[in-house]
N, C-alpha and C. Protein backbone atom coordinates (compact mmCIF):
# COMPACT_ATOMS: atom_id res chain seq x y z
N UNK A 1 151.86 80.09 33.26
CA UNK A 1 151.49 80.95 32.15
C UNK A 1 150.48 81.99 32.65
N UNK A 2 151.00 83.16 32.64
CA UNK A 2 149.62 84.49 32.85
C UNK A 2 148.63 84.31 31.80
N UNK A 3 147.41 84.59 32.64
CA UNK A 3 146.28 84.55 31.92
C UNK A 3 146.04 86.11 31.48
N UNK A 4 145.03 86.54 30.49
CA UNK A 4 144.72 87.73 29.97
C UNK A 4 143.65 87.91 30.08
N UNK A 5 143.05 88.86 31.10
CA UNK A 5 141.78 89.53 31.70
C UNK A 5 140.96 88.98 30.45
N UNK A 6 139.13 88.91 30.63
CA UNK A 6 138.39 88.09 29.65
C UNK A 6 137.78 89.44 29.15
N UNK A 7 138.16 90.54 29.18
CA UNK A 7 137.28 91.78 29.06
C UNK A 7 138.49 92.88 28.09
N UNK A 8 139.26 92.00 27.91
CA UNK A 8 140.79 92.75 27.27
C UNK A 8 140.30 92.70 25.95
N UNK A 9 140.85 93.63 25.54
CA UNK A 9 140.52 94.28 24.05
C UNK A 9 142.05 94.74 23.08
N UNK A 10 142.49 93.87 22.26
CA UNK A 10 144.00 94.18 21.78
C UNK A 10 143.25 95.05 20.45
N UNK A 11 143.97 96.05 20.51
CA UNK A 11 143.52 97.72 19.75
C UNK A 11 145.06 97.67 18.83
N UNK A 12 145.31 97.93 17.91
CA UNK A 12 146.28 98.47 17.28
C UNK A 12 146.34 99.56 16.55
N UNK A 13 147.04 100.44 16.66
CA UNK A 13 147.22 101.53 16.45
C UNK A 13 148.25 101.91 14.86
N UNK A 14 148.21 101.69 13.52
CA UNK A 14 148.93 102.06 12.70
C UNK A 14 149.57 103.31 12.21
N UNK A 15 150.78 103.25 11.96
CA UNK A 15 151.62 104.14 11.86
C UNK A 15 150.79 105.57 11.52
N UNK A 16 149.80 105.14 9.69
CA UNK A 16 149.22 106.06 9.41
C UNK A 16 147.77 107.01 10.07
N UNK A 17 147.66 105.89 10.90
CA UNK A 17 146.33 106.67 11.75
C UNK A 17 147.51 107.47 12.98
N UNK A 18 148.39 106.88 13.67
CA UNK A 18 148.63 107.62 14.60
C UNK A 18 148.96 108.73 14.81
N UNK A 19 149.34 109.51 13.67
CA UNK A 19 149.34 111.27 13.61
C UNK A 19 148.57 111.83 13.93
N UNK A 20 147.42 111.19 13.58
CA UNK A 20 145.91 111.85 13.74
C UNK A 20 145.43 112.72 12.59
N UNK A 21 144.44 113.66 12.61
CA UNK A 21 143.71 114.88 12.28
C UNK A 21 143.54 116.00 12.63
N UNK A 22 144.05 116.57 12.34
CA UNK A 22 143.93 117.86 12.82
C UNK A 22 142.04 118.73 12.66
N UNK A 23 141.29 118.80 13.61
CA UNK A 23 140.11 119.09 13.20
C UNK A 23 139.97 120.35 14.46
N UNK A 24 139.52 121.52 13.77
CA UNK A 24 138.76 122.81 14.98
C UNK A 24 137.40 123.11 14.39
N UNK A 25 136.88 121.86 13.53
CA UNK A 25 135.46 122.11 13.38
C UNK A 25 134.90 120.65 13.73
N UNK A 26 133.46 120.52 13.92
CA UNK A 26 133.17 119.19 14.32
C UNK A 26 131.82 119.34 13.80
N UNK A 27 131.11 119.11 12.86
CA UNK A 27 129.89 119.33 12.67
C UNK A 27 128.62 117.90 12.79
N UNK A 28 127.74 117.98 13.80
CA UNK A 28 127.48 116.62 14.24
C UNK A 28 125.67 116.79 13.71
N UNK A 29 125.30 115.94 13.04
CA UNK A 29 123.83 115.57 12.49
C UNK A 29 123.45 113.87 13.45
N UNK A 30 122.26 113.20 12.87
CA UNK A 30 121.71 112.28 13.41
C UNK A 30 120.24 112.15 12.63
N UNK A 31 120.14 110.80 12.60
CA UNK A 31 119.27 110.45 12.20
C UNK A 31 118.64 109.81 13.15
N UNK A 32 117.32 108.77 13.19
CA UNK A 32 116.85 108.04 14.53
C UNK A 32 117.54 106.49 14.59
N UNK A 33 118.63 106.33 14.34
CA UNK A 33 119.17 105.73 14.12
C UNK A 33 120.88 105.77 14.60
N UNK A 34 121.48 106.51 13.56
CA UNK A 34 123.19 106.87 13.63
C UNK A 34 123.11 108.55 13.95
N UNK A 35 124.32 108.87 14.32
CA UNK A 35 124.96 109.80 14.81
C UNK A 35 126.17 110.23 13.57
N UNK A 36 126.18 110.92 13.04
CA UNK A 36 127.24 111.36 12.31
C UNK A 36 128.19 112.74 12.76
N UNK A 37 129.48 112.41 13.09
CA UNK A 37 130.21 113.40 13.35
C UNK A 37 131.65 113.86 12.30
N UNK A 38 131.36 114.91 11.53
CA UNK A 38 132.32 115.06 10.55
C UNK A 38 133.23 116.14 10.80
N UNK A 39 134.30 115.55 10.70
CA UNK A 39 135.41 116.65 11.30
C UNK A 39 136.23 117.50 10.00
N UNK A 40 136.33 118.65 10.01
CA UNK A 40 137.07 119.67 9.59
C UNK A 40 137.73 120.34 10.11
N UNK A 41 139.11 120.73 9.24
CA UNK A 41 139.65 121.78 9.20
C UNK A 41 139.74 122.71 8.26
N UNK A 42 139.34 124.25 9.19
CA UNK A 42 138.93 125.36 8.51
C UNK A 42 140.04 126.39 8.74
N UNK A 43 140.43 127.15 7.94
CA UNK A 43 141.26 128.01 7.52
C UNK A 43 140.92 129.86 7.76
N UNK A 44 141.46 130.13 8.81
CA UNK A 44 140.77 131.57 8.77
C UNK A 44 141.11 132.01 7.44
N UNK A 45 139.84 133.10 7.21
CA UNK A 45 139.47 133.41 5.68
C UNK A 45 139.86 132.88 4.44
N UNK A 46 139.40 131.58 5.05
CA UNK A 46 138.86 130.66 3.48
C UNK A 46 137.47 129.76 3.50
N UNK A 47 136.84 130.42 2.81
CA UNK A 47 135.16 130.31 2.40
C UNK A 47 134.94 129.02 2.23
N UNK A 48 135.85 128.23 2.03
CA UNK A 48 136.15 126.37 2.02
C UNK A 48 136.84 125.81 2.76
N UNK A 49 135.82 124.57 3.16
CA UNK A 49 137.01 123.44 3.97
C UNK A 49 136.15 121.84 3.64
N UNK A 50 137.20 121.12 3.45
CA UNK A 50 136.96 119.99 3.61
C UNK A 50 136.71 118.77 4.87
N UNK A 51 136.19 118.03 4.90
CA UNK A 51 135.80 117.03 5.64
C UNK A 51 136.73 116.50 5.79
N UNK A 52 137.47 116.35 6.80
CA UNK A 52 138.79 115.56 7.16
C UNK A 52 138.53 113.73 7.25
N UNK A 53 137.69 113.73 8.25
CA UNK A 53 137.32 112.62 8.35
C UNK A 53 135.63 112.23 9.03
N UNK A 54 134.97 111.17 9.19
CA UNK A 54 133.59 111.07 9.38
C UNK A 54 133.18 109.85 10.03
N UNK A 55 133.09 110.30 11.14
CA UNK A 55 132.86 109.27 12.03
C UNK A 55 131.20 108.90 12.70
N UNK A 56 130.65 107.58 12.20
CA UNK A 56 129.43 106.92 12.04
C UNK A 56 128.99 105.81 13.23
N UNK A 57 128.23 106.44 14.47
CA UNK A 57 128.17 105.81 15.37
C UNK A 57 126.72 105.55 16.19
N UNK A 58 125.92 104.69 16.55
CA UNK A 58 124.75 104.56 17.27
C UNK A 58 124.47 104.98 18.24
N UNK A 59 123.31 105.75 18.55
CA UNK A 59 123.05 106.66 19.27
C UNK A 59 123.35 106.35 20.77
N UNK A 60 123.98 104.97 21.06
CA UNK A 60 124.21 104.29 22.19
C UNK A 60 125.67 104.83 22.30
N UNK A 61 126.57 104.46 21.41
CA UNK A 61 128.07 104.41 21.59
C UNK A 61 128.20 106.62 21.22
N UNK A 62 127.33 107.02 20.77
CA UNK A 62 127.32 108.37 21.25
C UNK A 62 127.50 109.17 22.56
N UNK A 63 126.11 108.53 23.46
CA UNK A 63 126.56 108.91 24.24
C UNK A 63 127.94 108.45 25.11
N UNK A 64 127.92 107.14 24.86
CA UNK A 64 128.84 106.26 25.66
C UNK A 64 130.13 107.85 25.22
N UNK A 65 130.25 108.16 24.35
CA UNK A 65 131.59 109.01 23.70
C UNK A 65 131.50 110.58 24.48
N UNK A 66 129.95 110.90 24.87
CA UNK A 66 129.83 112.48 25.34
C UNK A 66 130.04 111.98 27.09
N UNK A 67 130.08 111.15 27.31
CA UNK A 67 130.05 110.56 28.99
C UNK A 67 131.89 110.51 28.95
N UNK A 68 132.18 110.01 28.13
CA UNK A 68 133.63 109.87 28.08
C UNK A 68 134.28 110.99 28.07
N UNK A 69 134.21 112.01 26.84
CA UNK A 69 134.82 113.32 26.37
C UNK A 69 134.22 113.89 28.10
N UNK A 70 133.67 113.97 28.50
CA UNK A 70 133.16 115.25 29.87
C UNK A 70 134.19 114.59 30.63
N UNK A 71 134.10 113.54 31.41
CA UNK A 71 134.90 113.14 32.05
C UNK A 71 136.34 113.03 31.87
N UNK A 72 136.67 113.47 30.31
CA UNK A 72 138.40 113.53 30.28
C UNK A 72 137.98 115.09 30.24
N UNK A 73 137.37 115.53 29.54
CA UNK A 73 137.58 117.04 30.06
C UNK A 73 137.88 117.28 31.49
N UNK A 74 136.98 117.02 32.53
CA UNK A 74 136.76 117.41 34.15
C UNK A 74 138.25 117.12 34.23
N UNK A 75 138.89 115.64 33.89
CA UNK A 75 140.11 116.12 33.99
C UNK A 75 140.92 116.39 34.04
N UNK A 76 141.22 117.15 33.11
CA UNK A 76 142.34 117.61 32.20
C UNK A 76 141.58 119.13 32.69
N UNK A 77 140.80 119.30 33.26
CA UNK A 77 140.82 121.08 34.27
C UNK A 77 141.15 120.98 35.01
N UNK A 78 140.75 119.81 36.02
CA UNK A 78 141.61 119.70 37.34
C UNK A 78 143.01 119.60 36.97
N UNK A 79 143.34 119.23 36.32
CA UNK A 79 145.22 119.02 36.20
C UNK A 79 145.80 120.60 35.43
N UNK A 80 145.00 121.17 34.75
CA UNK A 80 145.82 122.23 33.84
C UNK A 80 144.98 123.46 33.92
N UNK A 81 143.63 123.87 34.78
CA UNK A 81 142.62 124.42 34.93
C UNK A 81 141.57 124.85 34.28
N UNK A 82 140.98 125.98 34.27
CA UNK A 82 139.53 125.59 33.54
C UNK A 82 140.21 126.22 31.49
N UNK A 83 139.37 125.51 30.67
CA UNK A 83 139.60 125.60 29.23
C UNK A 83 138.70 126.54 28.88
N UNK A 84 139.55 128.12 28.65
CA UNK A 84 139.04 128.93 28.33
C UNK A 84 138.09 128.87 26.84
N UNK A 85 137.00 129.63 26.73
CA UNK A 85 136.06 129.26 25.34
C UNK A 85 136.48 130.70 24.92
N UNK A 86 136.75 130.23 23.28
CA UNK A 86 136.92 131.58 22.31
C UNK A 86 135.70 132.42 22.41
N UNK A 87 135.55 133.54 22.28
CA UNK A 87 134.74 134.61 22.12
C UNK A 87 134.66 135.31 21.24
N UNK A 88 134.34 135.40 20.35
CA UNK A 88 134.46 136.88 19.32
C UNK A 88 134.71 135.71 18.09
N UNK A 89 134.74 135.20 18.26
CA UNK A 89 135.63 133.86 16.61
C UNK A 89 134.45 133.74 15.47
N UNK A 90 134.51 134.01 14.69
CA UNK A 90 133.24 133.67 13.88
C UNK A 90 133.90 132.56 12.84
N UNK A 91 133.03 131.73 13.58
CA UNK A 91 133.25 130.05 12.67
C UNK A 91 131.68 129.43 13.50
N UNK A 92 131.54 128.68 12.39
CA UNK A 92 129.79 128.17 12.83
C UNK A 92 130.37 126.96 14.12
N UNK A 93 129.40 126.75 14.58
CA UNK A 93 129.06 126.40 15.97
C UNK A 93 129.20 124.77 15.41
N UNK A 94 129.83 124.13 16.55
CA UNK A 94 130.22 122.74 16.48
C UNK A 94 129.00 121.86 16.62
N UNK A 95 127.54 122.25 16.87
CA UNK A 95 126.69 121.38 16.72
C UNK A 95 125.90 121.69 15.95
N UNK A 96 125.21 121.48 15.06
CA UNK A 96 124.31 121.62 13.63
C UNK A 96 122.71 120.92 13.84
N UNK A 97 121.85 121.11 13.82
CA UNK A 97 121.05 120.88 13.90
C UNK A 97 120.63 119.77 13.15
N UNK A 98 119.85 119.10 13.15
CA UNK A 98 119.91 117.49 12.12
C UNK A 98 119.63 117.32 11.29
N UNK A 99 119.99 117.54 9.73
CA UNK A 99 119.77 117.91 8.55
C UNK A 99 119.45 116.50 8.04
N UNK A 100 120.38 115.78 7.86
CA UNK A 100 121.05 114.66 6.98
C UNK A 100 120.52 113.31 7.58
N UNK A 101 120.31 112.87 6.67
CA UNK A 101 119.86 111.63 7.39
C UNK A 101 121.00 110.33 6.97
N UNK A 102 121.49 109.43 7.73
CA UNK A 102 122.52 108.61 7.53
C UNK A 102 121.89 107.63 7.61
């Protein structure tokens, strides 16, 4: 009988999460405590958007997530090259200063 690594983690993935979200806004607050990252999608010229979804995490498994995201960035440039940044776009800036407290 194969054994199963002691560090294995069975994840399931449901139908309705696996489409995903579509989000090109990310607006991220913090308290001394949690990390809040709320994702939107925004609509060129529409003065409204809703919160797609809101994701609530400790300032530990934060970074653990910005160590992760860099390192799939680095590479996914090495494989497809560098990810050009919009210029000229006026939509507020994906990091927000820390308003809210969670």
């Amino acid at each position: 009988m194969e054994e199963k690594p002691k560090n294995q983690i069975n994840i399931e993935l449901t139908d309705e999460v696996a489409g995903g979200i579509y989000s090109n806004l990310a607006i991220i607050t913090h308290s001394p405590t949690e990390f809040v990252l709320d994702f939107v999608s925004m609509m060129p010229g529409t003065p409204k958007a809703k919160v797609k979804s809101r994701i609530v995490m400790t300032p530990q498994h934060a970074k653990r997530l910005y160590k992760a995201l860099a390192e799939n960035l680095s590479k996914y440039e090495s494989n497809f090259g560098p990810i050009k940044e919009v210029t000229g776009e006026v939509m507020p800036p994906f990091t927000m200063s820390p308003k809210a407290q969670a």
